[in-house]
Protein backbone atom coordinates (compact mmCIF):
# COMPACT_ATOMS: atom_id res chain seq x y z
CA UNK A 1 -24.88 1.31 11.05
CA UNK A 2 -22.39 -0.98 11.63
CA UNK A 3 -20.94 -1.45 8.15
CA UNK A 4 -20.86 2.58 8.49
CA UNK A 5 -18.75 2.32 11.94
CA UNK A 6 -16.43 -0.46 10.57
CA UNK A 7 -15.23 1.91 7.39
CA UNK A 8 -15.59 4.62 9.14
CA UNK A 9 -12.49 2.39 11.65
CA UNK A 10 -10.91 1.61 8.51
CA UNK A 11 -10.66 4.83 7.18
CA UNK A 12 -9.11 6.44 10.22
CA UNK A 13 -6.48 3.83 10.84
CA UNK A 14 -5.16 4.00 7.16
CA UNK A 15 -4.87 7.54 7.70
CA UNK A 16 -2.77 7.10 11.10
CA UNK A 17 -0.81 3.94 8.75
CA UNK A 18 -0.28 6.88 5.98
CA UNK A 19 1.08 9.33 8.13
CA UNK A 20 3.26 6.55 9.78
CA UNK A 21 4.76 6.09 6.23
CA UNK A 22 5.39 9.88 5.71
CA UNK A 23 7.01 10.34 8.79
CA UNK A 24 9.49 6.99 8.63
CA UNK A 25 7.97 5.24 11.54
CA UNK A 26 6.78 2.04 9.12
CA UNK A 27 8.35 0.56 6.19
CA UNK A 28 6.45 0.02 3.26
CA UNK A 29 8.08 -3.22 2.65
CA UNK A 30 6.09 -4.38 5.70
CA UNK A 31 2.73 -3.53 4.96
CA UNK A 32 3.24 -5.10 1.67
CA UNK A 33 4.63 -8.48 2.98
CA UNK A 34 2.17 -8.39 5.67
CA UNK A 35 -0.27 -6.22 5.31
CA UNK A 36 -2.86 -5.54 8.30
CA UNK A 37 -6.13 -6.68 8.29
CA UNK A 38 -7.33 -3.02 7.07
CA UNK A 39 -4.64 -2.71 4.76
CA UNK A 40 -5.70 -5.22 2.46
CA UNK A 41 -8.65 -3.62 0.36
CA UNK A 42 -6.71 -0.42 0.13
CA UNK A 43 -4.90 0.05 -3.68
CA UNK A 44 -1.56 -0.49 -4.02
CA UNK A 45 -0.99 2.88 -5.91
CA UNK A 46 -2.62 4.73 -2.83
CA UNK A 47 -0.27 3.06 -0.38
CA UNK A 48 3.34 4.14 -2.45
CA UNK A 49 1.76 7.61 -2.90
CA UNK A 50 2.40 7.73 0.77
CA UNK A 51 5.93 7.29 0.84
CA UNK A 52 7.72 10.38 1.01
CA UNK A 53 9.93 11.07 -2.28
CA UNK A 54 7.06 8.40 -4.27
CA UNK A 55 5.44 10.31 -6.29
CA UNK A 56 2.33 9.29 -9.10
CA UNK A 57 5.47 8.89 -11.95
CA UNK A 58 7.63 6.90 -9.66
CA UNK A 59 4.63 4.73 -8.22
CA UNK A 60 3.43 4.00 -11.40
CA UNK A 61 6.66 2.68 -12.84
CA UNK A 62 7.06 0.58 -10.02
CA UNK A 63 3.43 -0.81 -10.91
CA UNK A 64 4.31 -1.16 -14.44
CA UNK A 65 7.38 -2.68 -13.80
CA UNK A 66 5.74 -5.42 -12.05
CA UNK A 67 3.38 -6.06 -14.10
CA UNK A 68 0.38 -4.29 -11.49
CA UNK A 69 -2.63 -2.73 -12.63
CA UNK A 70 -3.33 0.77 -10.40
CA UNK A 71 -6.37 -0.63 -9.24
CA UNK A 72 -4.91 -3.45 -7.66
CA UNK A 73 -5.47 -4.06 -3.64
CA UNK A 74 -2.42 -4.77 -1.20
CA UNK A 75 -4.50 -8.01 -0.32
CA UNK A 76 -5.40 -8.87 -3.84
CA UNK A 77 -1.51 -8.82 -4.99
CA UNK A 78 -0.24 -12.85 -6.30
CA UNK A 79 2.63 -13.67 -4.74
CA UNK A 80 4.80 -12.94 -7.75
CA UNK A 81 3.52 -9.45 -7.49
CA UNK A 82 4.23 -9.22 -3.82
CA UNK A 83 7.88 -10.69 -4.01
CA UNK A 84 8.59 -8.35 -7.16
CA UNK A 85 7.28 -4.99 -5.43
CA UNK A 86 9.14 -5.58 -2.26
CA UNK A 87 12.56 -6.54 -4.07
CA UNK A 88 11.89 -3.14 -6.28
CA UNK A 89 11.79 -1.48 -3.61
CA UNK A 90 14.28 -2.04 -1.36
CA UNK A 91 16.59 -1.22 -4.56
């Protein structure tokens, strides 16, 4: 029951993070540099596909481009990764 209440937490906050990112209120540079604690098993992919104007072609050439598999978790990103992502996109 209480692995059941913590993703059920987990869940509802990246859906009030998402919506933050759709409506402008958080960068996505930040949760990538520093992503919160319930941020970090969540796939990279899923969190562009937020963004307004990223869609699934643009999001995966970003991955691509650094060299990120689609599967990959904001928390499981190499620092490589990280510093590429966030300098493509603030382009």
């Amino acid at each position: 029951m209480a692995a059941l209440k913590r993703a059920n937490e987990i869940r509802s906050l990246r859906a009030q993070l998402k919506r933050d990112l759709k409506a402008g209120q958080v960068s996505i540079i930040e949760i990538i540099s520093t992503p919160p604690w319930f941020v970090e098993s969540a796939k990279t992919f899923d969190m562009l596909m937020a963004v307004p104007k990223y869609g699934k072609v643009k999001a995966t050439r970003f991955l691509n481009h650094c060299r990120i598999s689609q599967g990959k978790t904001i928390g499981g990103l190499t620092e490589r990764q990280r510093s590429e992502l966030i300098e493509m996109l603030a382009r």
